[in-house]
C-alpha atoms as a PDB file:
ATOM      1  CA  UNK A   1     -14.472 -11.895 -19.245  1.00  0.00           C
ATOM      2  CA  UNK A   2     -12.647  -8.563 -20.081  1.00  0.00           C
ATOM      3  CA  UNK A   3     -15.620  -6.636 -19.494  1.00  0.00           C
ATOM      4  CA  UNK A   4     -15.471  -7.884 -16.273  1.00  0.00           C
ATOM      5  CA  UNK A   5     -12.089  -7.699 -15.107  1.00  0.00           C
ATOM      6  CA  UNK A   6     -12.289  -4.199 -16.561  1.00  0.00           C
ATOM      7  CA  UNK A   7     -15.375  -2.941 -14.470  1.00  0.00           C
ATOM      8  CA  UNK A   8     -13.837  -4.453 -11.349  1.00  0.00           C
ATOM      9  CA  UNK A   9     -10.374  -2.267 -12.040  1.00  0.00           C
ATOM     10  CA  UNK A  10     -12.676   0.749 -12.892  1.00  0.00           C
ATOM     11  CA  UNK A  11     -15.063   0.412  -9.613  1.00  0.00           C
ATOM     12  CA  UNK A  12     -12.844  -1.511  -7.175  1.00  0.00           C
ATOM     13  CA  UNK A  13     -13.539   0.905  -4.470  1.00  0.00           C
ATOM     14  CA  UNK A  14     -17.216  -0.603  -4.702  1.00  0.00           C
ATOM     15  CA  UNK A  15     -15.777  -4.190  -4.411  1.00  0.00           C
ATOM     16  CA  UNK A  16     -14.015  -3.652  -1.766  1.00  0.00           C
ATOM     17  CA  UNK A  17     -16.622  -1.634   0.055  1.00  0.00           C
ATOM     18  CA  UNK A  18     -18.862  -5.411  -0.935  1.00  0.00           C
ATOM     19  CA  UNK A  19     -16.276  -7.220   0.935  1.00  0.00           C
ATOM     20  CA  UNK A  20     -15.775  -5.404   3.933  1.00  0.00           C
ATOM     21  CA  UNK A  21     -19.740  -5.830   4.509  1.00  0.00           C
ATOM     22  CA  UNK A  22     -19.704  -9.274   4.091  1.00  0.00           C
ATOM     23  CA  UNK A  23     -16.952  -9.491   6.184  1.00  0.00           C
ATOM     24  CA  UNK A  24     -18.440  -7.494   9.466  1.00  0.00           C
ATOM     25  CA  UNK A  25     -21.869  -9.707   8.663  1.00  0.00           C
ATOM     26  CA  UNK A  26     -19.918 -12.844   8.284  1.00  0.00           C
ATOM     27  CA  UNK A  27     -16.519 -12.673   9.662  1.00  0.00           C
ATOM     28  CA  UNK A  28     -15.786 -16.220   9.340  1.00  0.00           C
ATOM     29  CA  UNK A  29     -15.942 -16.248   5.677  1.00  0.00           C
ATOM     30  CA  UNK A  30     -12.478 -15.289   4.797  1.00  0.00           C
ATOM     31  CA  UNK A  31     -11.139 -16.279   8.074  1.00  0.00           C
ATOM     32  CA  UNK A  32      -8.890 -18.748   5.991  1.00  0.00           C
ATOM     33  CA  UNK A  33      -7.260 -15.443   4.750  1.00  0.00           C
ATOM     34  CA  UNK A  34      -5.150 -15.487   8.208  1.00  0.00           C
ATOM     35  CA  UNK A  35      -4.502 -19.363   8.224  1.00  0.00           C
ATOM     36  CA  UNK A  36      -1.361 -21.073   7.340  1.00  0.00           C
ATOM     37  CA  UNK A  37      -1.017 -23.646   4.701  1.00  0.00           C
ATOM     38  CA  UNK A  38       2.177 -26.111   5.414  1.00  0.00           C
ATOM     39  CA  UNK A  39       3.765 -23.304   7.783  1.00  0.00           C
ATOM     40  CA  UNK A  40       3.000 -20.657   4.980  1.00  0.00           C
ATOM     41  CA  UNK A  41       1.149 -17.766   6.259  1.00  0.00           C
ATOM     42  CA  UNK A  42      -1.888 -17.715   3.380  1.00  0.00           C
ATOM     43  CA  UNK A  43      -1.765 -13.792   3.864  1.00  0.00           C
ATOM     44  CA  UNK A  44       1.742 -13.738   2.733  1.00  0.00           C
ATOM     45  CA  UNK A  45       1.326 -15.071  -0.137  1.00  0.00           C
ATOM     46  CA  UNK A  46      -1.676 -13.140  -1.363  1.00  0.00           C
ATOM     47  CA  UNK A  47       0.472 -10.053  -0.801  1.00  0.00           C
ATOM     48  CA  UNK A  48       3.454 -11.752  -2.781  1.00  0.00           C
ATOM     49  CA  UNK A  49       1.081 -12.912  -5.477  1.00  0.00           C
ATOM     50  CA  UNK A  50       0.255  -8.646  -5.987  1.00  0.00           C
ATOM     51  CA  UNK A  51       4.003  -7.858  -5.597  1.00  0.00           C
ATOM     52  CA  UNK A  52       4.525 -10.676  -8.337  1.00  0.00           C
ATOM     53  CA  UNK A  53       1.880  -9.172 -10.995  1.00  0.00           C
ATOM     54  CA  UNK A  54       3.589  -5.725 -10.353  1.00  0.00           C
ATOM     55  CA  UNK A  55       7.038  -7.131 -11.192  1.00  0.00           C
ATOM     56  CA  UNK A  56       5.620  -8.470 -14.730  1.00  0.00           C
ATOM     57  CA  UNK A  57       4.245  -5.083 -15.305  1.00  0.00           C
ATOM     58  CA  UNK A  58       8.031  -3.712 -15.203  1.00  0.00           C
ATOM     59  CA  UNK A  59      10.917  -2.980 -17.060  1.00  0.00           C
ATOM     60  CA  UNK A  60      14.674  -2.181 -16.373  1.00  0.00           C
ATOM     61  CA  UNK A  61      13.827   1.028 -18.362  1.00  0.00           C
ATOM     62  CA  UNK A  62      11.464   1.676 -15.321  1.00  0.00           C
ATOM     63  CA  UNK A  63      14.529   1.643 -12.766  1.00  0.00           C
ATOM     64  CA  UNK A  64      16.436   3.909 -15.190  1.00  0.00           C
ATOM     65  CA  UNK A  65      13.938   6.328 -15.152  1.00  0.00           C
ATOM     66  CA  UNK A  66      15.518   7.054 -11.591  1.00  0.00           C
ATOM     67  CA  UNK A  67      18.770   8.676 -13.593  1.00  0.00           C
ATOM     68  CA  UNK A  68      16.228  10.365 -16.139  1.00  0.00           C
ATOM     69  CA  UNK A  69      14.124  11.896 -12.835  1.00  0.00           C
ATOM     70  CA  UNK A  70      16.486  12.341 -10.447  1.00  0.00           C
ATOM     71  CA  UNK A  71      15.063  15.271  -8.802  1.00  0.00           C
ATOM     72  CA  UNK A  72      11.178  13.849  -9.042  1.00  0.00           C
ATOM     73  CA  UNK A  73      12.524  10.220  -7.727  1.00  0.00           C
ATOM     74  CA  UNK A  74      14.547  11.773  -5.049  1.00  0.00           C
ATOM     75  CA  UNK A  75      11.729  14.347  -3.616  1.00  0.00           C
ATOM     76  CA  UNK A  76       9.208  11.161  -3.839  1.00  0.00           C
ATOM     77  CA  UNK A  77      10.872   8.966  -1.898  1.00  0.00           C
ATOM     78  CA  UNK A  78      12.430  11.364   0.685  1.00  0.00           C
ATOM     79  CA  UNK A  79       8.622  12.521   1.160  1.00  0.00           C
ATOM     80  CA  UNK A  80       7.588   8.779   1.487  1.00  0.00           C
ATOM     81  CA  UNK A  81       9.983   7.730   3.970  1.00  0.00           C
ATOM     82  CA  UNK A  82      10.553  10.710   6.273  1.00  0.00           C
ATOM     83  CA  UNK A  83       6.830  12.764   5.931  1.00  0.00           C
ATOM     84  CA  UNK A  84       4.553   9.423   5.636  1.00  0.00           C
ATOM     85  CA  UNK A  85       6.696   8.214   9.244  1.00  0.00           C
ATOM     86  CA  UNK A  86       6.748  10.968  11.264  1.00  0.00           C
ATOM     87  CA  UNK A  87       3.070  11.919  10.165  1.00  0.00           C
ATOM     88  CA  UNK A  88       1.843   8.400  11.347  1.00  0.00           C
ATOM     89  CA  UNK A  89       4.362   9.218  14.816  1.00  0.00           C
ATOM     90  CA  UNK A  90       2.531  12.430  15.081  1.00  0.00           C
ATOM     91  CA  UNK A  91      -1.109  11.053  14.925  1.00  0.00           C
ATOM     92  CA  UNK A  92      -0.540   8.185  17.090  1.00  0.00           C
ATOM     93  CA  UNK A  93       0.592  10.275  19.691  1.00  0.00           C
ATOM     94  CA  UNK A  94      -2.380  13.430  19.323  1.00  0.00           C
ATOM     95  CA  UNK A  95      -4.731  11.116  19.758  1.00  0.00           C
ATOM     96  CA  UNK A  96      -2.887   9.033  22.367  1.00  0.00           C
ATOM     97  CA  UNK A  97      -4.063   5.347  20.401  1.00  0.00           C
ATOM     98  CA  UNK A  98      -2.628   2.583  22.453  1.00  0.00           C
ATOM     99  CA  UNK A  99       0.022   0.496  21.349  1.00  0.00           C
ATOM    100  CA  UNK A 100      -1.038  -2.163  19.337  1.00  0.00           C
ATOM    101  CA  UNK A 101      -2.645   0.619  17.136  1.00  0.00           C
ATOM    102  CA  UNK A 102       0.223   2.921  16.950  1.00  0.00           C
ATOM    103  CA  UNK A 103       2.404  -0.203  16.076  1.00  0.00           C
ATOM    104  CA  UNK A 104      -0.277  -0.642  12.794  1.00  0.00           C
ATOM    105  CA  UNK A 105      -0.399   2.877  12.335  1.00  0.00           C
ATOM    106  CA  UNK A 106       3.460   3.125  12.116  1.00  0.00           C
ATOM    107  CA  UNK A 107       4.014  -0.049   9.795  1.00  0.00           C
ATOM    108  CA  UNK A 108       0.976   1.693   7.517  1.00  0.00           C
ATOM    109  CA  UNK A 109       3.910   5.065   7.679  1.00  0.00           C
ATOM    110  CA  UNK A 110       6.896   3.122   7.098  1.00  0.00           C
ATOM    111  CA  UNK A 111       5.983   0.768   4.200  1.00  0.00           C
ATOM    112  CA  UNK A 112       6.875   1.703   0.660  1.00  0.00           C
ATOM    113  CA  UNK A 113       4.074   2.868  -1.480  1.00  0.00           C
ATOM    114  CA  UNK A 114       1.193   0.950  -2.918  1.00  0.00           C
ATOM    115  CA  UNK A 115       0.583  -0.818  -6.387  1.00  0.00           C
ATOM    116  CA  UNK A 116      -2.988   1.184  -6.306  1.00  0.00           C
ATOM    117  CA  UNK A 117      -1.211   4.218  -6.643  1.00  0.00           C
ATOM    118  CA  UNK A 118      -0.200   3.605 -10.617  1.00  0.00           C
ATOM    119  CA  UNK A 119      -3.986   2.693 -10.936  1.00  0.00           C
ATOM    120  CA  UNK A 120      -5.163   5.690  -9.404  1.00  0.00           C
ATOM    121  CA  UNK A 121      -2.523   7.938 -11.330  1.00  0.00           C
ATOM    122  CA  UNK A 122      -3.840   6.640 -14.513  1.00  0.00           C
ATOM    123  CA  UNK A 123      -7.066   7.275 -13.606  1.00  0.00           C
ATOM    124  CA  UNK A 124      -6.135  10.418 -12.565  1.00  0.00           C
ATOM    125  CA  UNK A 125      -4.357  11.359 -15.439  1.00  0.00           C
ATOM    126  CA  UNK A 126      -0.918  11.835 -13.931  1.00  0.00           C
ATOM    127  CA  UNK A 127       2.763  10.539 -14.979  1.00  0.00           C
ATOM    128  CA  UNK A 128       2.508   7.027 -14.868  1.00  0.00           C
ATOM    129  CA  UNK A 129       5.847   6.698 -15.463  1.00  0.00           C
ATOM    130  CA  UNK A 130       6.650   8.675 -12.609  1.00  0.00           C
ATOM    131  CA  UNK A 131       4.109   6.936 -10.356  1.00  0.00           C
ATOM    132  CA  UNK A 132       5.602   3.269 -11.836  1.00  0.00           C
ATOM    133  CA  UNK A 133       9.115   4.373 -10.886  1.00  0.00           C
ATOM    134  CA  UNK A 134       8.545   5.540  -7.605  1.00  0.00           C
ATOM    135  CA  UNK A 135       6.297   2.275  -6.577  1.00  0.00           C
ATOM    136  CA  UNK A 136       9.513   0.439  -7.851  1.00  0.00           C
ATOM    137  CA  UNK A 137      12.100   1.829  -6.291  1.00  0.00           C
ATOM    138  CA  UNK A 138      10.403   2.615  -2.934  1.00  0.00           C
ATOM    139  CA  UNK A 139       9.138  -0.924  -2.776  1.00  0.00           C
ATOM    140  CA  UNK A 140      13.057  -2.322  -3.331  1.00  0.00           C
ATOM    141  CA  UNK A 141      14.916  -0.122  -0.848  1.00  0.00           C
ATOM    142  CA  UNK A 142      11.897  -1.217   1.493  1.00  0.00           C
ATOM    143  CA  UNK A 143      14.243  -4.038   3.249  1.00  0.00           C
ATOM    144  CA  UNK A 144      16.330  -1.856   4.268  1.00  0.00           C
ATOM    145  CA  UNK A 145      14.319   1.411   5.444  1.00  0.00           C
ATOM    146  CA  UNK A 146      11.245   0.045   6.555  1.00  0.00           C
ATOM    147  CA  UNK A 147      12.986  -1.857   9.347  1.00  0.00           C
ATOM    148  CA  UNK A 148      15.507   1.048  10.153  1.00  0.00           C
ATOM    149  CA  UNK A 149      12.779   4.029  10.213  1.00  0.00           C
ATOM    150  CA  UNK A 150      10.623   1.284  12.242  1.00  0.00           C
ATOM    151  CA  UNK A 151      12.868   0.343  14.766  1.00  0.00           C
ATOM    152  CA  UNK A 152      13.496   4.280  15.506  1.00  0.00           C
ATOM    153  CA  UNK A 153      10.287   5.067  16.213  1.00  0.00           C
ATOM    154  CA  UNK A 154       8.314   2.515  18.416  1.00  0.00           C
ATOM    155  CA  UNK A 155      11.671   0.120  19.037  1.00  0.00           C
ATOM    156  CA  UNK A 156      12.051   2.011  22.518  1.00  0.00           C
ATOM    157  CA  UNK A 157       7.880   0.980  23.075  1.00  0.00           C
ATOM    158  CA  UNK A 158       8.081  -2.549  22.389  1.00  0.00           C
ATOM    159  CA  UNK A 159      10.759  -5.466  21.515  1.00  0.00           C
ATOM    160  CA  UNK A 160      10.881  -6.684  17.808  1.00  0.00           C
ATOM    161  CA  UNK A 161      13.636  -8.263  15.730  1.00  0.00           C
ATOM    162  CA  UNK A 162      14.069  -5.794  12.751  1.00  0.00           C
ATOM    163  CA  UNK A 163      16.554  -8.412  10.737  1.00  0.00           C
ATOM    164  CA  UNK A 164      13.595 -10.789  10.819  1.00  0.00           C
ATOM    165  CA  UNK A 165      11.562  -7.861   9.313  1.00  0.00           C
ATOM    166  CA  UNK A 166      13.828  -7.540   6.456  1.00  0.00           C
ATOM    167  CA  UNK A 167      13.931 -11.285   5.860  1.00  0.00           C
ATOM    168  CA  UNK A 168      10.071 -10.891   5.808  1.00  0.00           C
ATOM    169  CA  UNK A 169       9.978  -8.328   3.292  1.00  0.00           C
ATOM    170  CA  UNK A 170      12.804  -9.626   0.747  1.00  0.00           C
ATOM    171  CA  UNK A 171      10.478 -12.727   1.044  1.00  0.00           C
ATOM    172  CA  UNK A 172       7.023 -11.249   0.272  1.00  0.00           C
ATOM    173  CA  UNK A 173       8.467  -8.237  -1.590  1.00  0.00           C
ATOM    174  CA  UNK A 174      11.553  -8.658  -3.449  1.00  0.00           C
ATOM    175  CA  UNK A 175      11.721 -12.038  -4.556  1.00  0.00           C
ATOM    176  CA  UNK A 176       8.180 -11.901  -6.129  1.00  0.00           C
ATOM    177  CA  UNK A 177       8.952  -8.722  -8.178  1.00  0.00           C
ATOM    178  CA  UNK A 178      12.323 -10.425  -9.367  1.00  0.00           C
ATOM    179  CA  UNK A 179      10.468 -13.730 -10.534  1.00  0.00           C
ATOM    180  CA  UNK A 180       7.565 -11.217 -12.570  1.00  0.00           C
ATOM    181  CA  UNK A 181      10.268  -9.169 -13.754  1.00  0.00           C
ATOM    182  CA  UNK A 182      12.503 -12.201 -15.054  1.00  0.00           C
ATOM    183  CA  UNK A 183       9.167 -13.877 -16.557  1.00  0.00           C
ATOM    184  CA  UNK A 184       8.498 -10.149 -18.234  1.00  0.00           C
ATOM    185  CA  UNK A 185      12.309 -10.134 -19.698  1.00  0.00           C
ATOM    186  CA  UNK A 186      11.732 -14.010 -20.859  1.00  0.00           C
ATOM    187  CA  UNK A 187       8.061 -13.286 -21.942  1.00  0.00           C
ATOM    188  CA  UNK A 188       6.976  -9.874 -22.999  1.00  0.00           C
ATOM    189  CA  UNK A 189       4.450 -10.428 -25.397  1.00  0.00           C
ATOM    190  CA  UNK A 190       2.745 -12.933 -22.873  1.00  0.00           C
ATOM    191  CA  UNK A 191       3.500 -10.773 -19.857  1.00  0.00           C
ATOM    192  CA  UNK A 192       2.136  -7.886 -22.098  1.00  0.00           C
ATOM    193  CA  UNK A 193      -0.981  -9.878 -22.330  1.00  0.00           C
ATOM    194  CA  UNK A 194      -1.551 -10.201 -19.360  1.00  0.00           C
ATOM    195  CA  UNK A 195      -1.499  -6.349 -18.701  1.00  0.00           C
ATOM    196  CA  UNK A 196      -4.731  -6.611 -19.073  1.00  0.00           C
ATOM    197  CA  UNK A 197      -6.128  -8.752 -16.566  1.00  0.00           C
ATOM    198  CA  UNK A 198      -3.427  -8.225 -13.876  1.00  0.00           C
ATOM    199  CA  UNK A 199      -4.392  -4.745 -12.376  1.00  0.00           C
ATOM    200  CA  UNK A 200      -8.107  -6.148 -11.104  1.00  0.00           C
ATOM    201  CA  UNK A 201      -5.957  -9.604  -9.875  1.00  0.00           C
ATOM    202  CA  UNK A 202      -4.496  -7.477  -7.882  1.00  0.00           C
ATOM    203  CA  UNK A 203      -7.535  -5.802  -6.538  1.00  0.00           C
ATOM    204  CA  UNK A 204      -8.999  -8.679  -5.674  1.00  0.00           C
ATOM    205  CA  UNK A 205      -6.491 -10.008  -3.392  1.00  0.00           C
ATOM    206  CA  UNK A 206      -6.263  -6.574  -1.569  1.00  0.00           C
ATOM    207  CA  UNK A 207     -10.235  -7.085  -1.211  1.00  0.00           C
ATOM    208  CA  UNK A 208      -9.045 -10.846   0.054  1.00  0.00           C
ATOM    209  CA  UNK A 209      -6.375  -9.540   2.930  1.00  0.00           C
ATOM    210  CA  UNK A 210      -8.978  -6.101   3.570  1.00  0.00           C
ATOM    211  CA  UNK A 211     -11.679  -8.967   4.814  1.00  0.00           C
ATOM    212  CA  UNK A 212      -9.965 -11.248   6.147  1.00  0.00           C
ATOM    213  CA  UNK A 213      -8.256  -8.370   8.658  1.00  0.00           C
ATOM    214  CA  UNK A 214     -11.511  -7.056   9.319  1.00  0.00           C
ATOM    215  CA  UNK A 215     -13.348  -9.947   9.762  1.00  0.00           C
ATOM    216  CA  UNK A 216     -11.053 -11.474  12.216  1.00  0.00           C
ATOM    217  CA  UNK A 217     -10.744  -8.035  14.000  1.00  0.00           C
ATOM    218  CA  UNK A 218     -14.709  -7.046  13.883  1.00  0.00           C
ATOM    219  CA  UNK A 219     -15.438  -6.251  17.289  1.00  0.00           C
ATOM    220  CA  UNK A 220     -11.923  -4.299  17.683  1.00  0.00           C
ATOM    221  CA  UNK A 221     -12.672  -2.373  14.970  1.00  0.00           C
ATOM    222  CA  UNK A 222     -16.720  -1.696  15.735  1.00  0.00           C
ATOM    223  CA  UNK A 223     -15.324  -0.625  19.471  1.00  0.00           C
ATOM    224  CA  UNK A 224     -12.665   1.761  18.249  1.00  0.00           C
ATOM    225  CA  UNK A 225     -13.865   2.621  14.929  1.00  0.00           C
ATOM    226  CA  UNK A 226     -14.112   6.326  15.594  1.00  0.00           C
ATOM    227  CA  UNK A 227     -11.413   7.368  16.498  1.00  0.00           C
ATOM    228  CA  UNK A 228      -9.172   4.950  14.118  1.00  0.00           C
ATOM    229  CA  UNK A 229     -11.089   5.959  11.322  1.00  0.00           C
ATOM    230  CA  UNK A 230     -10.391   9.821  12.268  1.00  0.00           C
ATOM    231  CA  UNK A 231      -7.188   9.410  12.094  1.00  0.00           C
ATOM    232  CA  UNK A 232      -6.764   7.414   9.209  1.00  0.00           C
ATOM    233  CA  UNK A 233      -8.643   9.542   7.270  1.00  0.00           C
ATOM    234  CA  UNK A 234      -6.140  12.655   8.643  1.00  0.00           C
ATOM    235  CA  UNK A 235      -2.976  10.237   7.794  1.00  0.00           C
ATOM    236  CA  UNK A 236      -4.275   9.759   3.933  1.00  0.00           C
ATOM    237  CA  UNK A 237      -5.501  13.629   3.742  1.00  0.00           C
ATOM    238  CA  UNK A 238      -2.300  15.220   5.465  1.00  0.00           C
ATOM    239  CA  UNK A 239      -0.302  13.333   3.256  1.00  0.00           C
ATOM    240  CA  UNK A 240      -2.339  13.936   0.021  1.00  0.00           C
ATOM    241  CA  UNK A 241      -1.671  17.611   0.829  1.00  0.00           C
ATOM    242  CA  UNK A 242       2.244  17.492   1.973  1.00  0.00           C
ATOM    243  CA  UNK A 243       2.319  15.924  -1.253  1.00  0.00           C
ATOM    244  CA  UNK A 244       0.900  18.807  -3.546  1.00  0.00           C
ATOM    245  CA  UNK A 245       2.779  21.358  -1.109  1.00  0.00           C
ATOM    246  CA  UNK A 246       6.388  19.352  -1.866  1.00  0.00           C
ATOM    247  CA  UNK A 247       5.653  18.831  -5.744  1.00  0.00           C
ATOM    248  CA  UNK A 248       4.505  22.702  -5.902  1.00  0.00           C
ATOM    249  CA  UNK A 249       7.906  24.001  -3.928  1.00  0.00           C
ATOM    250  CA  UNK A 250      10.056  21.598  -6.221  1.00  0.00           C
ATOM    251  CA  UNK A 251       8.755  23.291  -9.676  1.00  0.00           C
ATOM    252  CA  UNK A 252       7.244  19.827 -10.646  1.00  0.00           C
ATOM    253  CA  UNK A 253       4.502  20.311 -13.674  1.00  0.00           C
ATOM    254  CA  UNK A 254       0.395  19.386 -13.111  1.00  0.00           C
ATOM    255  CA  UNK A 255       1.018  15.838 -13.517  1.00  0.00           C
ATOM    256  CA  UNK A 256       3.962  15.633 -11.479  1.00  0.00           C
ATOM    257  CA  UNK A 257       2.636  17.191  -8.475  1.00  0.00           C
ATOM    258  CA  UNK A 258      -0.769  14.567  -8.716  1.00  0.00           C
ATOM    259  CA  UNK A 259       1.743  11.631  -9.337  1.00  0.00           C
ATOM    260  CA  UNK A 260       3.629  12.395  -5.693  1.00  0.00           C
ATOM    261  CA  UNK A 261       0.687  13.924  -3.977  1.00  0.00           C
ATOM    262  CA  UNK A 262      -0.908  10.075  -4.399  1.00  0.00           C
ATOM    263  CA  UNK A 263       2.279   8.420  -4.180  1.00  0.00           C
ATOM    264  CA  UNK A 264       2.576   9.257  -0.897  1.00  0.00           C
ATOM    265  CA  UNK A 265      -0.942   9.429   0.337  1.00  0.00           C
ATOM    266  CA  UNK A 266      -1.086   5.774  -0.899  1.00  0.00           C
ATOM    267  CA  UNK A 267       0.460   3.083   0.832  1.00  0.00           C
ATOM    268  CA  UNK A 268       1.141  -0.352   0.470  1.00  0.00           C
ATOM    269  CA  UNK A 269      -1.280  -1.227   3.360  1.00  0.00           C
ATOM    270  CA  UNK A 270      -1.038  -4.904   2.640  1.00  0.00           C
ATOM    271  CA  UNK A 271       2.341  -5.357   3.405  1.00  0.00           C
ATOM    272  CA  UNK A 272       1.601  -3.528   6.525  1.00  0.00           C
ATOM    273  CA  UNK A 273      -1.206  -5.762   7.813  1.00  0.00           C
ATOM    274  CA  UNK A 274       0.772  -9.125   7.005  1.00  0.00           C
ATOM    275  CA  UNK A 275       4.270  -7.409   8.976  1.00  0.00           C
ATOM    276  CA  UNK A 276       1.649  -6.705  11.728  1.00  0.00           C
ATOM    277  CA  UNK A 277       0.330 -10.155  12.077  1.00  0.00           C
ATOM    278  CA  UNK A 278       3.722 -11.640  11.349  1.00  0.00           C
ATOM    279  CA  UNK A 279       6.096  -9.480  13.849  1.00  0.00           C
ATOM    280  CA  UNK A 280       3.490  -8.249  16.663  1.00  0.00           C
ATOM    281  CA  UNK A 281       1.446 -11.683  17.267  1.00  0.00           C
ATOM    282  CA  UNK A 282       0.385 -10.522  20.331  1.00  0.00           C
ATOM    283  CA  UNK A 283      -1.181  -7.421  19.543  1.00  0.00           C
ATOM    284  CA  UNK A 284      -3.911  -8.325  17.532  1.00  0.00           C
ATOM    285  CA  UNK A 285      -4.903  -4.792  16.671  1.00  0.00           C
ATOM    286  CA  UNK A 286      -1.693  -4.060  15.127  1.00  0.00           C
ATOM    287  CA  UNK A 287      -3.845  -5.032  12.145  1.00  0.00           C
ATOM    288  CA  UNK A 288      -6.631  -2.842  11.998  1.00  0.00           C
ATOM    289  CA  UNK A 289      -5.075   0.574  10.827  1.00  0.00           C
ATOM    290  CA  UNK A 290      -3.572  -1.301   7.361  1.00  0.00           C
ATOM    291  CA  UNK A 291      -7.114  -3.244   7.035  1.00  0.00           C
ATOM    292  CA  UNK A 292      -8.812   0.076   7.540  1.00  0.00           C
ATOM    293  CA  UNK A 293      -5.946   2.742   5.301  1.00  0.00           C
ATOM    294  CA  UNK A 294      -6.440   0.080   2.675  1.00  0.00           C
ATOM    295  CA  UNK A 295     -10.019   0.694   2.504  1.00  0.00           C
ATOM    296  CA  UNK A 296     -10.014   4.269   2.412  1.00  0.00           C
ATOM    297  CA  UNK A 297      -7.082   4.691   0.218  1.00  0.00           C
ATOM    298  CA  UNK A 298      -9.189   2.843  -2.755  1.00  0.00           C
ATOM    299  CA  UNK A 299     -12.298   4.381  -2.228  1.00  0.00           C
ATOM    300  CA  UNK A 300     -11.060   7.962  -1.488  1.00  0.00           C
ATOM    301  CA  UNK A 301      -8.587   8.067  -4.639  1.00  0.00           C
ATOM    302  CA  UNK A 302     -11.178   6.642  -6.983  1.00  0.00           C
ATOM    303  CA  UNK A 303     -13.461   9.373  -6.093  1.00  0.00           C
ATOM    304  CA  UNK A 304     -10.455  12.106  -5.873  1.00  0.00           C
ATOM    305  CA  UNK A 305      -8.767  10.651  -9.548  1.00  0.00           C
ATOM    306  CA  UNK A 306     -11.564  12.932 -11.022  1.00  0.00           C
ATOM    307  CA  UNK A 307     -10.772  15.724  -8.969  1.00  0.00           C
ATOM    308  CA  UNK A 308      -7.766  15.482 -10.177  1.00  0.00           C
ATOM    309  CA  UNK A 309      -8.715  15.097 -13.645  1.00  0.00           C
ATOM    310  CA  UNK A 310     -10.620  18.439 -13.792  1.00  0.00           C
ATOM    311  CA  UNK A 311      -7.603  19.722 -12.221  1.00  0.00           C
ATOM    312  CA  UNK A 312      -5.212  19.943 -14.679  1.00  0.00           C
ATOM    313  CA  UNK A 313      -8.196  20.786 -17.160  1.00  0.00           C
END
């Protein structure tokens, strides 16, 4: 069972390449992704479910390492909440994407950054540490910025209540990382266990949400795949490279630089799609750019975590 959990972490870009097929050849099959369950939107609480596995993975030492980093932790997260907005703002608008797109494509720029990102660092043979503590504390001031940085940029485009998109993300975010970070503090050598397993748990319900986005937004997607996926792949490779320019100019070390470079460049595209389908019901598409940055993310930074390994060789 290891061995398989393990190969799944390892090649997850592969898996989730399996499930996107299966979901443009049979989109109905994880159309139960975007039901609700007793009022609970089932997307939700996949995404809490990955937010709760991170939160067992951590430590308060993780959240001190902002005092022992300052200068790392403070370049990070500037980068990931003022470059990763205004480069999604910037896109949208050069390729004039209409609004339900732009709304995605902002939410994919405003979110804090994604639990793949530790995977890929390790991979890539960066500072975990670094990578864990900037996940952390991007993903817990994310109440507060997402909706802010948000609201500034498409609130004059379209009406949405940015309160109820802090109550959303305390919900899915916060709460879950509290509960696996009280279970960690009450059971570490179970919670250390479970180390194991919990990165390809993870990966799976990513793969879950990925299809069950793209299968309910096929012909969307097949219609206005080109130019989506252009920009998508600009967003995650602009942002890759900010990120090696901003580590470089702030003396960071090799590992450093790799840790914020993919920091930044990855997002936490899940929480994206479920604010989408949660705050803009009626614009369908609003979907589509997480569904798709998710994709790419995994399967780009799998391939590049070997770059990046010969790298600093």
């Amino acid at each position: 069972m290891k061995r398989i959990f393990e190969f799944i972490e390892k090649y997850f870009f592969i898996v989730i390449l399996i499930a996107v097929a299966i979901s443009l050849v049979y989109p109905n099959s994880f159309k139960w992704v975007l039901s609700e369950y007793n009022g609970i939107n089932i997307i939700n609480l996949l995404l809490s479910i990955v937010l709760f596995t991170m939160g067992t993975t951590l430590k308060l030492d993780d959240f001190l390492n902002v005092f022992r980093n300052p200068k790392e932790i403070a370049v990070g997260i500037s980068a990931q909440y003022v470059i990763m907005p205004l480069l999604a703002l910037t896109l949208a608008s050069a390729f004039s994407l209409d609004t339900a797109l732009t709304v995605g494509l902002i939410l994919v720029g405003t979110v804090p950054g994604g639990t793949a990102s530790d995977v890929i660092t390790f991979l890539a043979k960066g500072d975990v540490a670094l990578s864990v503590s900037l996940t952390a504390v991007s993903t817990v001031i994310s109440p507060i910025l997402t909706p802010i940085i948000t609201l500034l940029l498409i609130g004059n485009q379209i009406h949405f209540n940015p309160v109820g998109l802090f109550i959303s993300i305390v919900e899915i975010v916060i709460v879950p990382i509290i509960l696996g970070l009280i279970l960690n503090y009450k059971f570490p050598n179970f919670c250390e266990k479970l180390k194991d397993y919990l990165p390809t748990v993870s990966s799976i319900v990513i793969c879950l949400i990925v299809a069950g986005v793209i299968g309910a937004n096929k012909e969307a997607i097949l219609t206005s795949s080109t130019i989506i996926l252009i920009v998508i792949v600009l967003q995650y490779i602009l942002a890759m490279l900010i990120g090696f320019g901003i580590g470089h100019l702030a003396g960071m070390d090799k590992k450093q630089i790799i840790t914020v470079a993919i920091e930044i460049a990855f997002q936490n595209s899940g929480l994206s799609t479920s604010l989408a389908k949660t705050h803009f019901p009626d614009l369908s598409q609003a979907t589509v750019p997480g569904a798709i940055y998710s994709v790419w993310q995994n399967f780009a930074g799998s391939i590049l975590a070997y770059a990046f390994r010969k790298y600093q060789s």
